[in-house]
Protein backbone atom coordinates (compact mmCIF):
# COMPACT_ATOMS: atom_id res chain seq x y z
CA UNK A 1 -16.61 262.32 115.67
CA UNK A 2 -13.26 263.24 116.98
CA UNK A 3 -11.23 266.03 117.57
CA UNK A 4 -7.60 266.94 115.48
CA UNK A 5 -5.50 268.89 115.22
CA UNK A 6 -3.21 270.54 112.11
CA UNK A 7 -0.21 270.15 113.34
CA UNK A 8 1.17 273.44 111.55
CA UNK A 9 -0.23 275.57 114.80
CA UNK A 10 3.21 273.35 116.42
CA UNK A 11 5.21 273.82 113.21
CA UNK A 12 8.47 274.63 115.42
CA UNK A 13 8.01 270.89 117.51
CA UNK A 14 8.76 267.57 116.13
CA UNK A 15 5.96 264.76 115.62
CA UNK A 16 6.49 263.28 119.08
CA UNK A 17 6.46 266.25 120.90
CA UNK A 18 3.16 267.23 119.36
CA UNK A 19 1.66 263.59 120.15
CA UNK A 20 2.36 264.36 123.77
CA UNK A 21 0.38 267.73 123.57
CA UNK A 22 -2.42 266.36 122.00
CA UNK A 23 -2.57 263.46 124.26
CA UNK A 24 -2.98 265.25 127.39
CA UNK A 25 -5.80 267.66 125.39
CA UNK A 26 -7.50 264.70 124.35
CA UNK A 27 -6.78 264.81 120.79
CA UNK A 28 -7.41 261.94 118.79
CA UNK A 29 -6.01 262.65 115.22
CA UNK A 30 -3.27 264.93 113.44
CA UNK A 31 -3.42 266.89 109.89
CA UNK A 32 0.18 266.58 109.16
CA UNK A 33 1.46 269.48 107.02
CA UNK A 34 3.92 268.67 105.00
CA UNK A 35 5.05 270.80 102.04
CA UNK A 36 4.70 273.85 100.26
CA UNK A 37 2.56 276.88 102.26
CA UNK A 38 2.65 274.41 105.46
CA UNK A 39 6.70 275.34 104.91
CA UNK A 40 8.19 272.63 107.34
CA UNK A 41 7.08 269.27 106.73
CA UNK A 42 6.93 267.30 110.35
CA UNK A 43 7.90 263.87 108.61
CA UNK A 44 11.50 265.07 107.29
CA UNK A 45 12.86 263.27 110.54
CA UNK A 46 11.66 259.70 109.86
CA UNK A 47 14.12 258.83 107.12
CA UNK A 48 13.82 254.80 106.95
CA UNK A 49 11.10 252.44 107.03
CA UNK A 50 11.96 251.83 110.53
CA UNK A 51 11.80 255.25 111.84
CA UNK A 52 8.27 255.12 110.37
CA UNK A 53 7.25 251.65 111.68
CA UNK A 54 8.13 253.38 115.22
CA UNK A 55 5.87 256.45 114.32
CA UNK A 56 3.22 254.50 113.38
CA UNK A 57 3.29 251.97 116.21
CA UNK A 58 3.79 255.31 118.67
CA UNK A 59 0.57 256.86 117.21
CA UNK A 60 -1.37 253.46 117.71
CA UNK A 61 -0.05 253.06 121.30
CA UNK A 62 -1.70 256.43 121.74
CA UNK A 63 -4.88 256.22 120.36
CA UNK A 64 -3.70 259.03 117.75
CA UNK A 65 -4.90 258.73 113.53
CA UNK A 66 -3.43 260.49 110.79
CA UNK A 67 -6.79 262.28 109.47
CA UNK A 68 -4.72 263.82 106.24
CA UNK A 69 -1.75 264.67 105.39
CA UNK A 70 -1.70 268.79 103.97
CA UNK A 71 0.26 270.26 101.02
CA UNK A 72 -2.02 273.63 100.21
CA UNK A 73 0.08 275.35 97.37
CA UNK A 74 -0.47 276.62 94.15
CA UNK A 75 1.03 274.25 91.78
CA UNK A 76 -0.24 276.08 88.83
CA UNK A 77 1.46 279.71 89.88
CA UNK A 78 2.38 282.30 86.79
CA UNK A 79 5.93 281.79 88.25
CA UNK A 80 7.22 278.42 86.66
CA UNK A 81 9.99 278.08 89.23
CA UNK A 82 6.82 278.22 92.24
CA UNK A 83 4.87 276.38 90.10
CA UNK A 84 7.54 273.63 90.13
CA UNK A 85 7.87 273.81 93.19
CA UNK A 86 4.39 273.41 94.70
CA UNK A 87 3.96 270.55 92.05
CA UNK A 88 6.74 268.20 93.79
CA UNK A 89 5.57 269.76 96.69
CA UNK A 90 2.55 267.80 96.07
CA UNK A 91 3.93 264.82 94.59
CA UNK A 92 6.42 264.34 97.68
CA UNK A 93 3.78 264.45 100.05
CA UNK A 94 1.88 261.80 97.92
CA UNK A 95 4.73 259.93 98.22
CA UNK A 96 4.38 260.28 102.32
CA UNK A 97 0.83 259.01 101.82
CA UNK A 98 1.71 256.21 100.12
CA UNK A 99 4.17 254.99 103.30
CA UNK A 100 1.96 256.09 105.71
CA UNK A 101 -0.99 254.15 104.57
CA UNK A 102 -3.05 258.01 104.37
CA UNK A 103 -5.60 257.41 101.52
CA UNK A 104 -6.19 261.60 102.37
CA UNK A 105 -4.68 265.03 101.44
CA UNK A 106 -5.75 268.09 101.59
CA UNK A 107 -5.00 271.15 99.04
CA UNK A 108 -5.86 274.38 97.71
CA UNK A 109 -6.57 274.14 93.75
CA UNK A 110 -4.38 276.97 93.19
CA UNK A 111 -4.91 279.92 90.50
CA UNK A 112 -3.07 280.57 87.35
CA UNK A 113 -2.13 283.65 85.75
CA UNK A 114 -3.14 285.04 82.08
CA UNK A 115 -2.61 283.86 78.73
CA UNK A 116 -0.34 286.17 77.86
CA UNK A 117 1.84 285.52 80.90
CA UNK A 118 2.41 287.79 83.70
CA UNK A 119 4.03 286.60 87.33
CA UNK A 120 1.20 286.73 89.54
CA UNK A 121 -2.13 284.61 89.88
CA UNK A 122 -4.88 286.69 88.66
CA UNK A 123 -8.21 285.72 90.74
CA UNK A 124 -11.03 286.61 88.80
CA UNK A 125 -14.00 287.80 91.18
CA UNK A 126 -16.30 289.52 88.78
CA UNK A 127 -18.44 288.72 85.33
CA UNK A 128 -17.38 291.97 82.93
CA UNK A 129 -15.79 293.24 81.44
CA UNK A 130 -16.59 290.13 79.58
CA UNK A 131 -12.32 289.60 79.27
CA UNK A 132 -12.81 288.59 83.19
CA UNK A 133 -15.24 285.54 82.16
CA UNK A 134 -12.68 284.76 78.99
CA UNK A 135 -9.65 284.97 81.47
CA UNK A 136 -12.00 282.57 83.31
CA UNK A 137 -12.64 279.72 80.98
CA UNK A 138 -9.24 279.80 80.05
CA UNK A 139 -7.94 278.96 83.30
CA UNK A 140 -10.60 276.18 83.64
CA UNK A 141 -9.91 274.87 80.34
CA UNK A 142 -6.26 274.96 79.97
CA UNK A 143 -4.89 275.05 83.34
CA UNK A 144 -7.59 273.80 86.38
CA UNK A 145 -8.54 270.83 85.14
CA UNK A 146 -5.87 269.59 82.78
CA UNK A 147 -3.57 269.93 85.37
CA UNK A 148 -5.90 267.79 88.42
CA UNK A 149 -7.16 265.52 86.10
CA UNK A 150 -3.50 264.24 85.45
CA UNK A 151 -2.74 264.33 89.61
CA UNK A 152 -5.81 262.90 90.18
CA UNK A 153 -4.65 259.77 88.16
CA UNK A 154 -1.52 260.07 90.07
CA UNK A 155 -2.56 260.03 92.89
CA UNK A 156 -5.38 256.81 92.30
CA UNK A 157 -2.49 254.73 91.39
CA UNK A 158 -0.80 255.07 94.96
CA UNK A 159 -4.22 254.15 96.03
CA UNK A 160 -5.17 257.62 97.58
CA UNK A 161 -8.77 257.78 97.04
CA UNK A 162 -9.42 261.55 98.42
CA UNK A 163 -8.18 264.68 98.01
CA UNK A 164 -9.98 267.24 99.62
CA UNK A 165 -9.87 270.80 98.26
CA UNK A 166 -10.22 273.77 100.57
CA UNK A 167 -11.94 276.04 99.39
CA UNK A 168 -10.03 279.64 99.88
CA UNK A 169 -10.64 283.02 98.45
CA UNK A 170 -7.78 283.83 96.01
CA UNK A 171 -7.57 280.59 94.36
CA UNK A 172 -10.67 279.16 91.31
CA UNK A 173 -12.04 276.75 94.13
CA UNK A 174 -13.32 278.94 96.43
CA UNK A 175 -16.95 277.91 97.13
CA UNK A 176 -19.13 275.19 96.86
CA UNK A 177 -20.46 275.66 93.23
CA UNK A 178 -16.43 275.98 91.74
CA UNK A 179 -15.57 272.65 93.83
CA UNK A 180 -18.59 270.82 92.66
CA UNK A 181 -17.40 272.32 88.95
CA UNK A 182 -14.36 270.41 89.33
CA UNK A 183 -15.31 267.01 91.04
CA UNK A 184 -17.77 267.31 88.09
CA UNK A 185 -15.39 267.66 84.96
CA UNK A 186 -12.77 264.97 86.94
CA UNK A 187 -14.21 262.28 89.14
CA UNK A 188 -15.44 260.96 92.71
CA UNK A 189 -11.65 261.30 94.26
CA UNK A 190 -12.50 265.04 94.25
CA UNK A 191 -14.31 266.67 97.37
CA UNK A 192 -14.35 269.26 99.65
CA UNK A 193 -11.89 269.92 102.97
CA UNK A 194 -14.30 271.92 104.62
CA UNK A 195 -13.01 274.97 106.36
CA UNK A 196 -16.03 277.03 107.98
CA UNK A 197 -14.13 279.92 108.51
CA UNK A 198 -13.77 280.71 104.71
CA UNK A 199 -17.05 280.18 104.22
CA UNK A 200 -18.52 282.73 107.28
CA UNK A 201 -17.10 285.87 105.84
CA UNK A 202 -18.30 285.18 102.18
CA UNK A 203 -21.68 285.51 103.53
CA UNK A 204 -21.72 281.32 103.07
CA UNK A 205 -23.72 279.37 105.25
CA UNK A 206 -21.49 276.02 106.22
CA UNK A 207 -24.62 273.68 107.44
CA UNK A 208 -26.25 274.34 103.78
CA UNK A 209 -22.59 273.73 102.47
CA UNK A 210 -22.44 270.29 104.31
CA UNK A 211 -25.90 269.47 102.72
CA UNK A 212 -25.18 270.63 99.51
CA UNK A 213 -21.71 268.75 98.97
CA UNK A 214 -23.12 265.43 101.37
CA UNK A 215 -25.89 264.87 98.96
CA UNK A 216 -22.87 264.30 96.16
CA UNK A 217 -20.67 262.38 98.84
CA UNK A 218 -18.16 265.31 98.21
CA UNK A 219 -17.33 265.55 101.87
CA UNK A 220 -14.11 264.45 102.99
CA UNK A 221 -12.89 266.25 106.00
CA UNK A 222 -13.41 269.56 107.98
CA UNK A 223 -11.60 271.89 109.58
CA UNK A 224 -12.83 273.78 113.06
CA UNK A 225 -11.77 277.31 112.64
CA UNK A 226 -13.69 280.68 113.47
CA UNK A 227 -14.04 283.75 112.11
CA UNK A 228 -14.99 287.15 114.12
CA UNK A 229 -16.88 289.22 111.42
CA UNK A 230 -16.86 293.16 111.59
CA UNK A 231 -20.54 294.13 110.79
CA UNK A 232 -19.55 297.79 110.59
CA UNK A 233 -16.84 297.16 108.70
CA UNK A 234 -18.31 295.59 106.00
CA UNK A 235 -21.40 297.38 105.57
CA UNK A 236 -18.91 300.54 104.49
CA UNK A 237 -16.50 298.38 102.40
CA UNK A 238 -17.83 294.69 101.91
CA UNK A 239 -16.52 291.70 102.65
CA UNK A 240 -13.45 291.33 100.55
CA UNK A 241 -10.51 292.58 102.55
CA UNK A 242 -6.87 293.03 101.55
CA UNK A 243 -5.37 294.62 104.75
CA UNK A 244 -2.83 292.50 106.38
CA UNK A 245 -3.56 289.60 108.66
CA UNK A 246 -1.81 291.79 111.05
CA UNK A 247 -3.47 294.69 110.95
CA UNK A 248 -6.59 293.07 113.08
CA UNK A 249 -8.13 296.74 114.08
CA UNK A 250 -8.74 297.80 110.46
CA UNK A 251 -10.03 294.31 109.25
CA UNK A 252 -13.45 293.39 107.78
CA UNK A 253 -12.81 290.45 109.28
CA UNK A 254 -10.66 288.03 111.59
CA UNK A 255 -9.74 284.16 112.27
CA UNK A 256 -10.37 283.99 115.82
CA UNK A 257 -10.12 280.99 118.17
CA UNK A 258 -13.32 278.54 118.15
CA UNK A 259 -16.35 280.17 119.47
CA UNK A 260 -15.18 283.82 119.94
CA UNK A 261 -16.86 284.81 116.64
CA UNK A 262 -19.70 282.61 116.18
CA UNK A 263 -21.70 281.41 119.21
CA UNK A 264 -22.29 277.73 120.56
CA UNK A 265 -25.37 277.57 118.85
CA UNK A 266 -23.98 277.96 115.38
CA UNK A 267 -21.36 275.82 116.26
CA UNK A 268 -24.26 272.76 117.47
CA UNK A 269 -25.91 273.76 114.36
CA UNK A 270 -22.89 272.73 111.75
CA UNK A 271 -21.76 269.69 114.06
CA UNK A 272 -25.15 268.70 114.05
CA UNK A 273 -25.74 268.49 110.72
CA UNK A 274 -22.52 267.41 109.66
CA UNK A 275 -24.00 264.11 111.94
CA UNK A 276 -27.42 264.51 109.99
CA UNK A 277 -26.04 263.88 106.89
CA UNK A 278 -23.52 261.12 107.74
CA UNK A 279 -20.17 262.87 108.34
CA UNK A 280 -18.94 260.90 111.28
CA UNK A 281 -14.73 261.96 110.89
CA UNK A 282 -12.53 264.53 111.90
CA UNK A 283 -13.24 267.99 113.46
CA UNK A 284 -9.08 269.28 112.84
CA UNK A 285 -8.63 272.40 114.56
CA UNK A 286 -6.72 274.85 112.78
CA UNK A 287 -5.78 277.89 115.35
CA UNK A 288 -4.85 281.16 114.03
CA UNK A 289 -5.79 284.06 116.28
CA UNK A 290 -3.55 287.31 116.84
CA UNK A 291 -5.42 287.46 120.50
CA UNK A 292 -4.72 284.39 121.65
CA UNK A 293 -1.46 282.58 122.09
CA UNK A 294 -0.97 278.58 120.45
CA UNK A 295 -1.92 276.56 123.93
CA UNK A 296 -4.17 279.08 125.34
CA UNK A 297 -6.00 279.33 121.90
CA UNK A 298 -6.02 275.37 121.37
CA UNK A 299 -7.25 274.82 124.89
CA UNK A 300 -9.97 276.91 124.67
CA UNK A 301 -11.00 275.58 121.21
CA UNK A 302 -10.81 271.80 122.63
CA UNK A 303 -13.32 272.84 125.83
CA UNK A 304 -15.58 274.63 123.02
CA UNK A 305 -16.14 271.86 120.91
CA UNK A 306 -16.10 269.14 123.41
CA UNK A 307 -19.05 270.41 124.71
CA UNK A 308 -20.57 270.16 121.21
CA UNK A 309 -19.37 266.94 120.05
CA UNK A 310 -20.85 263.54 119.52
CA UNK A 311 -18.06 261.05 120.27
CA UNK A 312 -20.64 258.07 120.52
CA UNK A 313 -22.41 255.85 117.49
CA UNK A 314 -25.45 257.72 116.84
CA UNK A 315 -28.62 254.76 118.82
CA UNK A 316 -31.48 253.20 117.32
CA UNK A 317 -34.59 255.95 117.79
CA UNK A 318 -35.32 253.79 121.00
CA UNK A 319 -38.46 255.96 121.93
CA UNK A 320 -40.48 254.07 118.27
């Protein structure tokens, strides 16, 4: 395995600035953000095919991969105008996949709104009134997978083979079962961008998610963020939480930096298994703690998992 890096943590520095950093961390592959909730896109500077021959041949030199390249959006918003947006949000950073040679991306599935129209995404959480589960189908049927199943093509032409869906409260692919729903009713290009940290304060366990989505070869990359659950919190008022990122003191719950909110053993737990079930890519740290400042945060995150990871080909069982 090997240790990344999404590159958003450095939004504000340019691609060779942030090669440099993760050199001397010993950092061996980037999640490039590039449009739409990632806001700045890191690849705006290499204009020609020159300028990315020398990007390429500058990651090489370093020992440096491009793991995926990120667009999370919600190009199926209410809002036609965002919808339009996040759609050739999507389609330009296909279009940087294509150059680069990344057969990867990463996304969010988004959420639509209602039939009858509205301007916000409406993310249905519960079963009735039975208009919740209608609201529901409809958004599968007419939005969800219309809409992927004509990207998906898309995106197969320009030979890019994965897209990997995290799987984030607020938007229809949110878990394991409504990710499996739609690599089921699309295709095989369709798997998982697994972010632990999503999955720790839904009450999901992320080992049984890497079994779970392994045994259908639905695992295409995984993030390393935490997650520092309030017990008290949440036995008063649950686990769904719509105070402000900000507002860390009155949360249920709070990304934290790697190994602050779940302990090593957890940690060895999900990296071993990951390993068990024949996940051998990228661990891509994505840093967002209030606490802890960007290097100070990444630092510590890169001495937690080194300790944890397996950076050599697994041996023949030698002791037989």
């Amino acid at each position: 395995m090997k240790l990344g890096l999404f590159t958003v943590l450095y939004a504000d520095y340019s691609l060779s600035q942030i090669i440099e950093l993760v050199e001397s961390l010993g950092i061996h592959s980037l999640e490039i953000g590039v449009e739409n909730y990632p806001k700045t896109s890191q690849l705006d500077e290499f204009t020609t095919d020159a300028e990315i021959g020398t990007l390429l041949e500058k990651l090489e030199r370093h020992n440096i991969e491009i793991s995926a390249l990120s667009c999370q959006g919600n190009p199926l918003h209410p809002q036609a105008d965002i919808a339009e947006h996040h759609h050739q949000g999507w389609r330009t950073t296909t279009a940087w996949a294509r150059r680069l040679g990344v057969k990867h991306i990463n996304v969010f599935s988004g959420c639509p709104g209602t039939p009858g129209g509205g301007s916000h995404p409406n993310w249905v959480t519960t079963a009735w009134p039975s208009e919740y589960r209608e609201l529901l189908q409809w958004q599968w049927d007419e939005k969800v997978i219309p809409y992927w199943t004509k990207e998906v093509e898309f995106a197969d032409k320009l030979g890019i083979t994965q897209i990997a869906y995290e799987m984030h409260p607020g938007f229809v692919v949110y878990n394991p079962e409504t990710l499996l729903r739609l690599r089921h009713a699309i295709g095989d290009n369709i798997g998982a961008n697994l972010d632990p940290s999503h999955l720790f304060w839904q009450g999901i366990d992320p080992s049984a998610t890497v079994r779970l989505l392994a045994s259908e070869n639905a695992l295409f990359h995984v993030h390393a963020k935490d997650v520092l659950i309030d017990a008290q919190q949440i036995a008063v008022n649950g686990v769904l939480d719509t105070h402000s990122y900000a507002d860390a003191k009155n949360r249920r719950w709070n990304f934290c930096t790697i190994g602050y909110g779940h302990s090593p053993g957890v940690w060895a737990e999900f990296i071993q298994t990951l390993r068990r079930f024949g996940y051998d890519g990228v661990l891509s740290i994505e840093h967002e703690d209030l606490l802890a400042s960007r290097n100070e945060g990444l630092r510590h995150a890169v001495n937690f998992l080194e300790n944890l990871l397996w950076t050599e080909p697994a041996p023949e069982a030698w002791w037989l």
